[in-house]
C-alpha atoms as a PDB file:
ATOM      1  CA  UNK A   1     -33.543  13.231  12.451  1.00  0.00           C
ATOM      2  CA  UNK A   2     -31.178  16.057  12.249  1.00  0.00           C
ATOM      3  CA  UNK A   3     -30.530  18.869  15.070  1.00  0.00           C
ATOM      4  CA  UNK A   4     -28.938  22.309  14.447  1.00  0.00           C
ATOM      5  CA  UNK A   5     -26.553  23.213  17.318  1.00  0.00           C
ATOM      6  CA  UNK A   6     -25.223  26.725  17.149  1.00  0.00           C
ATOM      7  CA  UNK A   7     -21.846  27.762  19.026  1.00  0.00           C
ATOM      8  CA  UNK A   8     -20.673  24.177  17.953  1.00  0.00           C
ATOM      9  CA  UNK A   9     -16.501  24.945  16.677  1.00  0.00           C
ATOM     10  CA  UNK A  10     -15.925  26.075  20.075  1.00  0.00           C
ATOM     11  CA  UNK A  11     -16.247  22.317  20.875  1.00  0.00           C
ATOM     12  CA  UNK A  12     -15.619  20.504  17.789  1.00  0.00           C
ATOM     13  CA  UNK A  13     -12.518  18.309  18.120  1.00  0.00           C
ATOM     14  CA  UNK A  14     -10.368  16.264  15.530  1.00  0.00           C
ATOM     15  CA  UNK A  15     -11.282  13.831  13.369  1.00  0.00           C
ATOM     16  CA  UNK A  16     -14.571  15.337  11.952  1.00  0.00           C
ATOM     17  CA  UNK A  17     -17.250  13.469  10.521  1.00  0.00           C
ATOM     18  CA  UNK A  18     -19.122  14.945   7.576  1.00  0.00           C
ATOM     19  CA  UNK A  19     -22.585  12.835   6.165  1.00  0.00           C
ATOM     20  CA  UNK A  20     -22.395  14.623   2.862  1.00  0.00           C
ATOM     21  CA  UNK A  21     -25.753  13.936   0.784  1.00  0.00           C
ATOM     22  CA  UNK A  22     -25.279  10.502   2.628  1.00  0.00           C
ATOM     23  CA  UNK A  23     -21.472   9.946   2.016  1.00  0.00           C
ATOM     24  CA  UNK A  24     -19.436   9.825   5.138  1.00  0.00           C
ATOM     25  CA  UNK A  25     -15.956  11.668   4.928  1.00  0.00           C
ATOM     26  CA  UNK A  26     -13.597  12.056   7.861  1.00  0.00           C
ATOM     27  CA  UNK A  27     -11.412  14.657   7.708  1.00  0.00           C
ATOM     28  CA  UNK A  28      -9.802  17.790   9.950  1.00  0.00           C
ATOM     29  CA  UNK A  29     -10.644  20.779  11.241  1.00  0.00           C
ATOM     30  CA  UNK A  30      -7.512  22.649   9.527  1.00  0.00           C
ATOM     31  CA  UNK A  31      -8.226  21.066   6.205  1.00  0.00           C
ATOM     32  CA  UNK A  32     -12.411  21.940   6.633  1.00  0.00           C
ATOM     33  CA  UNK A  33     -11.076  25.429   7.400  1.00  0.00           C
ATOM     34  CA  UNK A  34      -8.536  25.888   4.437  1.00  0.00           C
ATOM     35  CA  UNK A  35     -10.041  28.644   2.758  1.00  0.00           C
ATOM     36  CA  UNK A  36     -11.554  30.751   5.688  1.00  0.00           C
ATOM     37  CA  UNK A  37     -14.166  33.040   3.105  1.00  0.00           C
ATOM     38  CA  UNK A  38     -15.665  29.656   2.082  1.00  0.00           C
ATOM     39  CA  UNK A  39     -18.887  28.675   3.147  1.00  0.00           C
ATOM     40  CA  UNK A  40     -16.938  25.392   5.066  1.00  0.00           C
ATOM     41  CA  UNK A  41     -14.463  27.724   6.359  1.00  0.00           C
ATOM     42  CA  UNK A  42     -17.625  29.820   7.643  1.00  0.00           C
ATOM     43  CA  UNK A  43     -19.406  26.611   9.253  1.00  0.00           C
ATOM     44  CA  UNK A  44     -16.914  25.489  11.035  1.00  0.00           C
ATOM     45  CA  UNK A  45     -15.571  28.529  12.501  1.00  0.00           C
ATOM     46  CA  UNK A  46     -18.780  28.979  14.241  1.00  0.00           C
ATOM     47  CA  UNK A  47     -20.200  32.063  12.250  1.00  0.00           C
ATOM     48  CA  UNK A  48     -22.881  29.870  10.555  1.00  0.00           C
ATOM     49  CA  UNK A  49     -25.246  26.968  12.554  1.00  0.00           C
ATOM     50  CA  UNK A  50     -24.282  23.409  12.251  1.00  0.00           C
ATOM     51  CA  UNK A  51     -26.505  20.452  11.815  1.00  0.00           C
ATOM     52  CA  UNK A  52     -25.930  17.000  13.051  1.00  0.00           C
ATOM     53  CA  UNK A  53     -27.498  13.904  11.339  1.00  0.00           C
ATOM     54  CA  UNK A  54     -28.719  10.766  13.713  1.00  0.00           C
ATOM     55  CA  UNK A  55     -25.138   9.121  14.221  1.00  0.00           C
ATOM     56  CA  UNK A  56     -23.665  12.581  15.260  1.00  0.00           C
ATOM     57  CA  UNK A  57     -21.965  13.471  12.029  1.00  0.00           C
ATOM     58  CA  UNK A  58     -22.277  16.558  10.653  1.00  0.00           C
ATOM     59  CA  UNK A  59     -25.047  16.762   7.955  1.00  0.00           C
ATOM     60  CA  UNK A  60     -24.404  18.778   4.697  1.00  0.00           C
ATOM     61  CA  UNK A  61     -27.066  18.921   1.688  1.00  0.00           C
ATOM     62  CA  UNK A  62     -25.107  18.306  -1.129  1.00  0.00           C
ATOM     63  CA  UNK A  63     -23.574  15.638  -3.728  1.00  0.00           C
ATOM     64  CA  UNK A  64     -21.947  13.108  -1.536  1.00  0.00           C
ATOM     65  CA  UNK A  65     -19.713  11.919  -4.649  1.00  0.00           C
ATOM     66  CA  UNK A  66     -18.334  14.820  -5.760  1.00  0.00           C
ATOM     67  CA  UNK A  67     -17.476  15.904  -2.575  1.00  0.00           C
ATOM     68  CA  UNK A  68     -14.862  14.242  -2.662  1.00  0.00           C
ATOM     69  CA  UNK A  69     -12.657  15.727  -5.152  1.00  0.00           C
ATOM     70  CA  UNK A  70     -13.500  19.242  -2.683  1.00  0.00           C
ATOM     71  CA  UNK A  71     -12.307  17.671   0.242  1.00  0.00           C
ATOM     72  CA  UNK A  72      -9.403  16.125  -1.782  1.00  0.00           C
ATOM     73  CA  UNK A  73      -8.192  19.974  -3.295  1.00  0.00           C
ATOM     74  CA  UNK A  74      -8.667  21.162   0.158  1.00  0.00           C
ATOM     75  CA  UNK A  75      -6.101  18.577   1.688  1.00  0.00           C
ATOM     76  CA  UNK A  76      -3.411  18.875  -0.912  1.00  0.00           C
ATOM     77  CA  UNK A  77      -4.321  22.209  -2.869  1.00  0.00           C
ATOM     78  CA  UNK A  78      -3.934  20.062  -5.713  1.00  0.00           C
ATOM     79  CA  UNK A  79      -7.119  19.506  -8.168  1.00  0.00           C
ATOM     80  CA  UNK A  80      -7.002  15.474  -9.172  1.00  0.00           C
ATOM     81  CA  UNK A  81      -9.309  14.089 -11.580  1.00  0.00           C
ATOM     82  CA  UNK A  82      -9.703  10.605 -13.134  1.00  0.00           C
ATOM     83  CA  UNK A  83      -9.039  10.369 -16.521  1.00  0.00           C
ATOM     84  CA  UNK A  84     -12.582   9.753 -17.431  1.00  0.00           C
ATOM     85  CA  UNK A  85     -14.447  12.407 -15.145  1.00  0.00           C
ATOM     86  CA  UNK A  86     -17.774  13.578 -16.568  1.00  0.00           C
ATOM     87  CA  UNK A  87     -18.989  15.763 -13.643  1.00  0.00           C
ATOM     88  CA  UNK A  88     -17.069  18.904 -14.259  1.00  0.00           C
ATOM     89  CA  UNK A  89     -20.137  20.826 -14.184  1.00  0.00           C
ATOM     90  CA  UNK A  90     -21.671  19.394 -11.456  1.00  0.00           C
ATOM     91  CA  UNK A  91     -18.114  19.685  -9.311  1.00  0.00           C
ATOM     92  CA  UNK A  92     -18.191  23.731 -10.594  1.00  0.00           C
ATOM     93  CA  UNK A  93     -21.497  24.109  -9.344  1.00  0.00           C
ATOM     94  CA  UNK A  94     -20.470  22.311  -5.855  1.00  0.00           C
ATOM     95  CA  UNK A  95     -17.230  24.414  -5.173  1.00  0.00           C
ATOM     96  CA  UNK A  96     -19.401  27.322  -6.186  1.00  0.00           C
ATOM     97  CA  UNK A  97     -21.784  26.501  -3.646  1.00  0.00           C
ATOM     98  CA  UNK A  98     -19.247  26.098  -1.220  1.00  0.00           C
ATOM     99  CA  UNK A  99     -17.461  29.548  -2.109  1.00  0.00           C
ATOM    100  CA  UNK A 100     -14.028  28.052  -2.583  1.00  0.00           C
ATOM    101  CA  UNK A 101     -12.646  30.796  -5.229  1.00  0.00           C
ATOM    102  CA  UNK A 102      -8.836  28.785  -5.731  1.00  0.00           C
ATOM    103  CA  UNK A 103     -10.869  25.926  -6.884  1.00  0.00           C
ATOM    104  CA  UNK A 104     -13.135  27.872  -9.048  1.00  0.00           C
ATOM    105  CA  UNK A 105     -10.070  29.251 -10.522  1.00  0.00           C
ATOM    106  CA  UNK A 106      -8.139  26.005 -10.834  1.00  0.00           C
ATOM    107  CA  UNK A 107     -11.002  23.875 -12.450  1.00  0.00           C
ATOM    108  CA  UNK A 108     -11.016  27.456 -14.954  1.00  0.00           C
ATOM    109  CA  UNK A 109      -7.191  26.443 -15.539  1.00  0.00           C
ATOM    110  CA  UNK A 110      -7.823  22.535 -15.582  1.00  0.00           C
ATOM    111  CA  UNK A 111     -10.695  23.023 -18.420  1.00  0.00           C
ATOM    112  CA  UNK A 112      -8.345  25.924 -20.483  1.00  0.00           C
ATOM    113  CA  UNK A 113      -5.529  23.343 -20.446  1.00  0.00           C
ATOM    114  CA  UNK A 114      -3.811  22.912 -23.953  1.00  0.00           C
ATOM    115  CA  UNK A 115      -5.473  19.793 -23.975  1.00  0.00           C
ATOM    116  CA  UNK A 116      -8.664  20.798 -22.029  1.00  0.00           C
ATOM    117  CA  UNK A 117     -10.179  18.374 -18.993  1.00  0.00           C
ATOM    118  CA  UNK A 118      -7.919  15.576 -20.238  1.00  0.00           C
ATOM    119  CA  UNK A 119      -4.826  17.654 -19.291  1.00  0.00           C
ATOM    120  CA  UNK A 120      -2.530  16.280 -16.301  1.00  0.00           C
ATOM    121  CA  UNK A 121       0.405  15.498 -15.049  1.00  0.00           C
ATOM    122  CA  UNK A 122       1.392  11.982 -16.007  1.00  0.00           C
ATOM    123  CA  UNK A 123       4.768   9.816 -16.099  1.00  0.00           C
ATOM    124  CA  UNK A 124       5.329   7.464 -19.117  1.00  0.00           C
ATOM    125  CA  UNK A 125       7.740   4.621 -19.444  1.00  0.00           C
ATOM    126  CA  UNK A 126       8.512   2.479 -22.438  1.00  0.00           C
ATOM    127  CA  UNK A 127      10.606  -0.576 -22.552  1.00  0.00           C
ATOM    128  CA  UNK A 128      11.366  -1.773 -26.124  1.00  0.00           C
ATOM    129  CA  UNK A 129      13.374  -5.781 -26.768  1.00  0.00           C
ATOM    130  CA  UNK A 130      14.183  -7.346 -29.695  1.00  0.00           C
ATOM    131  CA  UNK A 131      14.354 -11.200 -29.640  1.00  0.00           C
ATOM    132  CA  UNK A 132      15.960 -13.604 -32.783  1.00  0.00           C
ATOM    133  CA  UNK A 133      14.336 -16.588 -33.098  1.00  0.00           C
ATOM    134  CA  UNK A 134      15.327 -19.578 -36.131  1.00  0.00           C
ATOM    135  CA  UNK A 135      12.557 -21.118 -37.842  1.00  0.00           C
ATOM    136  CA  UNK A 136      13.286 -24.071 -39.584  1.00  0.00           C
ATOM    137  CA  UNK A 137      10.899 -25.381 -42.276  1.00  0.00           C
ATOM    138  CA  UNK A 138      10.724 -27.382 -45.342  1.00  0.00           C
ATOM    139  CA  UNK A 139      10.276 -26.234 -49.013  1.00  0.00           C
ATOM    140  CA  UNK A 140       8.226 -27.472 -51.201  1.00  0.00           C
ATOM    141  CA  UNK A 141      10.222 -27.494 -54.641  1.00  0.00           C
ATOM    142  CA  UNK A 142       8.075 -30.108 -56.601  1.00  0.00           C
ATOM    143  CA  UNK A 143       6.093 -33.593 -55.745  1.00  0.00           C
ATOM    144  CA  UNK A 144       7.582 -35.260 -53.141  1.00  0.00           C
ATOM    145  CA  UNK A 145      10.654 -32.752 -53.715  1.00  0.00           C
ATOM    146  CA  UNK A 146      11.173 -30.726 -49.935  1.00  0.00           C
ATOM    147  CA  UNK A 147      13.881 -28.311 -49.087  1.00  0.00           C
ATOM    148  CA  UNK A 148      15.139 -27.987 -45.576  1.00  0.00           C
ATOM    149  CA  UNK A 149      15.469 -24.064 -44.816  1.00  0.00           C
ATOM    150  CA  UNK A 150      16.265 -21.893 -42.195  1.00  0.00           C
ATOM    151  CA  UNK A 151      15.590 -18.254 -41.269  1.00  0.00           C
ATOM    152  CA  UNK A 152      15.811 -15.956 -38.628  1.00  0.00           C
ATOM    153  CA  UNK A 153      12.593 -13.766 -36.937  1.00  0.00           C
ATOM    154  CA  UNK A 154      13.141 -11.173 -35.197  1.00  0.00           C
ATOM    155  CA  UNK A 155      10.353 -10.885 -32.709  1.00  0.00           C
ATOM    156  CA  UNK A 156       9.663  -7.181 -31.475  1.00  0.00           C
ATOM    157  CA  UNK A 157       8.307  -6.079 -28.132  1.00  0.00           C
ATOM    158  CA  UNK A 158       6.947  -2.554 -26.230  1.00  0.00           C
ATOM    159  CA  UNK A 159       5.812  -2.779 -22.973  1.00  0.00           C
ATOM    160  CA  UNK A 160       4.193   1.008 -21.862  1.00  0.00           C
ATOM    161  CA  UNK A 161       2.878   2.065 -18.556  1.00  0.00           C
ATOM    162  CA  UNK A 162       1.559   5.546 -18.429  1.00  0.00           C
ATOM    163  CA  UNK A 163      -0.351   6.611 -15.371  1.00  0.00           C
ATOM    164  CA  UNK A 164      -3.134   8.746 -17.492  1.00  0.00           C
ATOM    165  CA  UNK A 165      -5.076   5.878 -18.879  1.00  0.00           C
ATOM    166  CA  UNK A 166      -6.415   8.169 -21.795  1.00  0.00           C
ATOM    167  CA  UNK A 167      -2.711   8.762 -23.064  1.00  0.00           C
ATOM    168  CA  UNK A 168      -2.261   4.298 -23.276  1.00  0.00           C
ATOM    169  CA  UNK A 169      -6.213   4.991 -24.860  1.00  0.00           C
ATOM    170  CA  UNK A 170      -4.387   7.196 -27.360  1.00  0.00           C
ATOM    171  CA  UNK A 171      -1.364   4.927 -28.579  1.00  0.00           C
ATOM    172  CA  UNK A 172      -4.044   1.973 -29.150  1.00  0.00           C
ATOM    173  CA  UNK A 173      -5.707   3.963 -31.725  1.00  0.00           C
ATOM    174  CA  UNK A 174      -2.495   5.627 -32.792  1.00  0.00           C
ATOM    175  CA  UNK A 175      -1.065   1.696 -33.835  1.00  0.00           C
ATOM    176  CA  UNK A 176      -2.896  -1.039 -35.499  1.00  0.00           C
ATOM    177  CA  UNK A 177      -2.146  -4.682 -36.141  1.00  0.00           C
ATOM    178  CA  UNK A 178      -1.511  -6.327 -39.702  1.00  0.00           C
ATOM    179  CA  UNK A 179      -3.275  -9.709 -39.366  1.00  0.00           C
ATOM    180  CA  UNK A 180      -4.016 -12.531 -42.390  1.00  0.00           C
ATOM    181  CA  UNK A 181      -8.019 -11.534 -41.164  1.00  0.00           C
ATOM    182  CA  UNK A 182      -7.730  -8.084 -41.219  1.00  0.00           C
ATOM    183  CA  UNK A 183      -6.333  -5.175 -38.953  1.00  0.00           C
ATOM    184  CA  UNK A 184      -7.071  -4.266 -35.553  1.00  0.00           C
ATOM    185  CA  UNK A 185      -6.047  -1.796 -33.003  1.00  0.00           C
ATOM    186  CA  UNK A 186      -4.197  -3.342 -29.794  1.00  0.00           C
ATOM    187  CA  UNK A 187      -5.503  -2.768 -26.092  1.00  0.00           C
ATOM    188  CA  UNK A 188      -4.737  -1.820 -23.056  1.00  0.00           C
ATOM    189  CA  UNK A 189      -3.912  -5.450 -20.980  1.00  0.00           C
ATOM    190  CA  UNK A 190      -6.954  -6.948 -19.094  1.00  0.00           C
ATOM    191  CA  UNK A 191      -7.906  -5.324 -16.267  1.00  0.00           C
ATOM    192  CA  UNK A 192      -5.025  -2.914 -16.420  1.00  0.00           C
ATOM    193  CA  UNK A 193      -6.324   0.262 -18.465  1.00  0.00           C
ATOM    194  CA  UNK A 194      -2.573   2.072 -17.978  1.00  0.00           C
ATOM    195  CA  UNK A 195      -0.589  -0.724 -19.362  1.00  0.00           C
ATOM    196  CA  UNK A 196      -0.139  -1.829 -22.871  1.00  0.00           C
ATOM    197  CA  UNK A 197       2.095  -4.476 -24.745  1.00  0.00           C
ATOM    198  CA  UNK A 198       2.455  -4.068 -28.149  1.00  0.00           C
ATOM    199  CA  UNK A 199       4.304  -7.808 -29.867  1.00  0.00           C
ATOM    200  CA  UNK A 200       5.132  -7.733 -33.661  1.00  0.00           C
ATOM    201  CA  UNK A 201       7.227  -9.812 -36.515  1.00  0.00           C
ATOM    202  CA  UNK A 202       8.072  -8.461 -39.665  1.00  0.00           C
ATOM    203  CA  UNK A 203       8.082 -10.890 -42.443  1.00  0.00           C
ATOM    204  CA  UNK A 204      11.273 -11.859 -43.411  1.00  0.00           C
ATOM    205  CA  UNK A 205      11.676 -12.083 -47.233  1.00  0.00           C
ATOM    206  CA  UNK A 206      12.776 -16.120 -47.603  1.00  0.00           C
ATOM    207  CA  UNK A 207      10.095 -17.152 -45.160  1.00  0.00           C
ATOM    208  CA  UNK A 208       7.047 -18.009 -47.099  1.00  0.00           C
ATOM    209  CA  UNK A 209       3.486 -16.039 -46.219  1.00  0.00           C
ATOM    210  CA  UNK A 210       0.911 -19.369 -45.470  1.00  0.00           C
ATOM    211  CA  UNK A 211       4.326 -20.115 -42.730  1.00  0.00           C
ATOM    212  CA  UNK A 212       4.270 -16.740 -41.339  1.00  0.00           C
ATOM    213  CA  UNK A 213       0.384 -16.633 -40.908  1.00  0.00           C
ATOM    214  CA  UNK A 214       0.760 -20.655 -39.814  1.00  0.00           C
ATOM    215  CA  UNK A 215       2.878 -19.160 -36.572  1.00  0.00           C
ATOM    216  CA  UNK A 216       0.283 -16.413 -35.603  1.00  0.00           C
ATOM    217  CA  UNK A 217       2.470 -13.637 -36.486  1.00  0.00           C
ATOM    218  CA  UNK A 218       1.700 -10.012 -37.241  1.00  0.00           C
ATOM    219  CA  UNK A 219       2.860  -6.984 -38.303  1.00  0.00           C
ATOM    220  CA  UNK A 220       2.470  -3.038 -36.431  1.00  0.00           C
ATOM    221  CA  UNK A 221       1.941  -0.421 -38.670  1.00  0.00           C
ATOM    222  CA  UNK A 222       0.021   3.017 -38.203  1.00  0.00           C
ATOM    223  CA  UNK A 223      -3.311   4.293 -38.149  1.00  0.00           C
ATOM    224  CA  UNK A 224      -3.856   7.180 -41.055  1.00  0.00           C
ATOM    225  CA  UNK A 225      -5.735   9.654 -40.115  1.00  0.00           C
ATOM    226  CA  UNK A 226      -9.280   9.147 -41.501  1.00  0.00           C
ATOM    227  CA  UNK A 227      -9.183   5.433 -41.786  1.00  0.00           C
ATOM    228  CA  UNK A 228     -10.988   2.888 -40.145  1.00  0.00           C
ATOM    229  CA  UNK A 229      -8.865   0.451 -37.793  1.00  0.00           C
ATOM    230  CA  UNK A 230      -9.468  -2.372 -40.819  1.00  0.00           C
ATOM    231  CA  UNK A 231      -7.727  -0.188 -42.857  1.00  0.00           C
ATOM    232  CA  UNK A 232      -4.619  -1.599 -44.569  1.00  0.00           C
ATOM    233  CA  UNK A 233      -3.520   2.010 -44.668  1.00  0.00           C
ATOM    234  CA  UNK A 234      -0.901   3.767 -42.634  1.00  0.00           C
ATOM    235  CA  UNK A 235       3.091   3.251 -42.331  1.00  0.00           C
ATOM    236  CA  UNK A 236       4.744   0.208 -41.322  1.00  0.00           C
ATOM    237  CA  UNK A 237       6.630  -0.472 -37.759  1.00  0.00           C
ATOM    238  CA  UNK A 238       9.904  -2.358 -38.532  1.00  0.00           C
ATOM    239  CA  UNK A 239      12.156  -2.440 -35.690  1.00  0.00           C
ATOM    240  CA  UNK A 240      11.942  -0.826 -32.300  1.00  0.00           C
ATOM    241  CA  UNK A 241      13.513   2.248 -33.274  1.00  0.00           C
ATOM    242  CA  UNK A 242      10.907   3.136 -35.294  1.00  0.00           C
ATOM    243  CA  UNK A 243       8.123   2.342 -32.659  1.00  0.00           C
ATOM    244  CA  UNK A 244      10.673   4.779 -30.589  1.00  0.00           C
ATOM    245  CA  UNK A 245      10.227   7.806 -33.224  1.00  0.00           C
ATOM    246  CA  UNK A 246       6.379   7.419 -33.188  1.00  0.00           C
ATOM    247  CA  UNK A 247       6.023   7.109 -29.585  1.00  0.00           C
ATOM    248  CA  UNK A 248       8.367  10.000 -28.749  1.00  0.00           C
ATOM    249  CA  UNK A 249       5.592  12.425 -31.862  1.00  0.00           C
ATOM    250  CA  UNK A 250       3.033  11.273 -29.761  1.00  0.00           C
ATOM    251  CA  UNK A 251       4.049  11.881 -26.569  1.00  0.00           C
ATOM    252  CA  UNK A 252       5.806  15.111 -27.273  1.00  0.00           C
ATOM    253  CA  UNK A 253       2.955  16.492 -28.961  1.00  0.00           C
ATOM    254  CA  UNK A 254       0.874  15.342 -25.374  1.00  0.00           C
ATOM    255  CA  UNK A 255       2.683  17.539 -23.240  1.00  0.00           C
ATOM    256  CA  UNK A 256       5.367  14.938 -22.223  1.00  0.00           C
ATOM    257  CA  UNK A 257       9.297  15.529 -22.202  1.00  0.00           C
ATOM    258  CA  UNK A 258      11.796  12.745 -22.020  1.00  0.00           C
ATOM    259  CA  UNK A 259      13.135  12.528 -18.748  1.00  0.00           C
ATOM    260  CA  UNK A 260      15.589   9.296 -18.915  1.00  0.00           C
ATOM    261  CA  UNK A 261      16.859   7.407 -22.092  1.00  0.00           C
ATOM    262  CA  UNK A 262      19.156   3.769 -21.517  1.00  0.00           C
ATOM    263  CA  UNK A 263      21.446   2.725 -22.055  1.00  0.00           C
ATOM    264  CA  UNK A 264      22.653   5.756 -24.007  1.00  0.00           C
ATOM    265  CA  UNK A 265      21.497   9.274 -24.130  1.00  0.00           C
ATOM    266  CA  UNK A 266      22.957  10.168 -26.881  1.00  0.00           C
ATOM    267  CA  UNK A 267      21.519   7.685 -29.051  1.00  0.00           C
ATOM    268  CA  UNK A 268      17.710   7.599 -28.141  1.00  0.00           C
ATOM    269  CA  UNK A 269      15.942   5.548 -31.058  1.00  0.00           C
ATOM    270  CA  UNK A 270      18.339   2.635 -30.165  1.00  0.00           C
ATOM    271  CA  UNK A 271      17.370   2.591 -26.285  1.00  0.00           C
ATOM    272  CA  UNK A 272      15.985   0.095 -24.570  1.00  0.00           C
ATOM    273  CA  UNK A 273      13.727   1.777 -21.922  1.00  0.00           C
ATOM    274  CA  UNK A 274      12.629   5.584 -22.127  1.00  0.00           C
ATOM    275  CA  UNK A 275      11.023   7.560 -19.160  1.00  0.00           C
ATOM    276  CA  UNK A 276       8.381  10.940 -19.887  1.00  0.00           C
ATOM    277  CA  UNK A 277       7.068  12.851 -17.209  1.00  0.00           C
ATOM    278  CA  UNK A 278       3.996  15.512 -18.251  1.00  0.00           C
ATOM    279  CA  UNK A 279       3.717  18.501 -15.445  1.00  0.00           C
END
């Protein structure tokens, strides 16, 4: 059962309670009051009537999830969408509803980004190692004639964060795996949609093929544009420094700048851990 009550703001007192389309929010008067020509601003200054819902919260008739991201701009003035948000003309509808003109203009700006509704601020970090390992195996040279050889691996490593989860989305289909049964693109770590590790060994030369496939390894290489991720097309990945090169075209051409390079700035395809920010 819900009752109007006019002349309500002269009594309203911190924290309010808002049912929104049957999603509770608490919040402030100051941040309900923000934007003092919106129709929020209006209610609870007491120039429009006020309804309450059975608990006592205040009752508004609209969508209770997207509320949320409102209420969220009007506490930071700061428009913060998920990487995957697929209501963007549902939330224009709401704030137009609500008469909030800075977030009309905002989600305008968010959409007309050089990168549209995926556009955001982000921070990136990449941490690159390079580990030699000795195999040591025997050679067949003839019946019952075996060769005791050695050689050295060199097992590559990236580990990237990136808090926008469509930019880790990206590199996945960006870098593909060379595998005895085909390629494949890597992905993001269980559970974990912002973090990737990338692992990789290029074949050495004196170290036979059926004994590099025997110890699971693989190469990275490169997606070509146009190709499936089975492809066997697309560059090779080396060494670290060129995973380095490739992630720094990618993430330039994102809207990221490098921020920190160690251990030497000077020398940024040889570092070890590299730090983009995105504004």
């Amino acid at each position: 059962m819900l009752q109007q009550q006019n002349g309500e703001s002269a009594r309203l007192r911190d924290p309010v309670c808002l049912n929104v389309g049957g999603e509770v929010y608490t919040t402030t008067l100051d941040t309900l009051t923000r934007c003092r020509d919106s129709m929020l601003g209006a209610m609870f200054t007491g120039q429009m009537p006020l309804l309450r819902d059975q608990h006592g919260n205040f009752f508004i008739d609209r969508d209770g999830k997207v509320f949320r991201y409102i209420l969220n701009y009007l506490r930071s003035n700061s428009l913060d969408l998920p990487d995957d948000f697929k209501e963007m003309s549902l939330l224009k509808r709401e704030a137009d509803f609500f008469q909030i003109g800075p977030l009309l203009e905002e989600i305008r700006q968010y959409e007309a980004g050089p990168r549209g509704a995926g556009w955001r601020s982000a921070v990136l970090s990449a941490d690159v190692d390079c580990q030699v390992r000795m195999l040591h195996f025997n050679l067949k040279r003839g019946p019952e004639n075996y060769e005791l050889r050695s050689c050295a691996v060199r097992v590559y490593s990236a580990n990237v964060f990136c808090t926008a989860g469509a930019f880790v989305q990206l590199l996945c289909a960006r870098f593909r795996y060379r595998a005895p049964d085909g390629a494949a693109n890597p992905r993001p770590a269980l559970g974990r949609p912002n973090y990737m590790r990338l692992e990789w060994v290029p074949r050495p030369e004196e170290l036979p093929q059926d004994l590099y496939e025997k110890h699971g390894f693989r190469e990275l290489g490169l997606t070509s544009p146009g190709t499936t991720p089975d492809s066997s097309a697309g560059g090779a990945i080396p060494d670290t420094s060129a995973f380095v090169e490739e992630l720094l075209k990618i993430a330039l051409a994102e809207g990221f700048r490098v921020d920190s390079v160690l251990p030497d700035p000077s020398d940024i395809l040889a570092c070890r851990s590299l730090r983009f920010v995105r504004y």
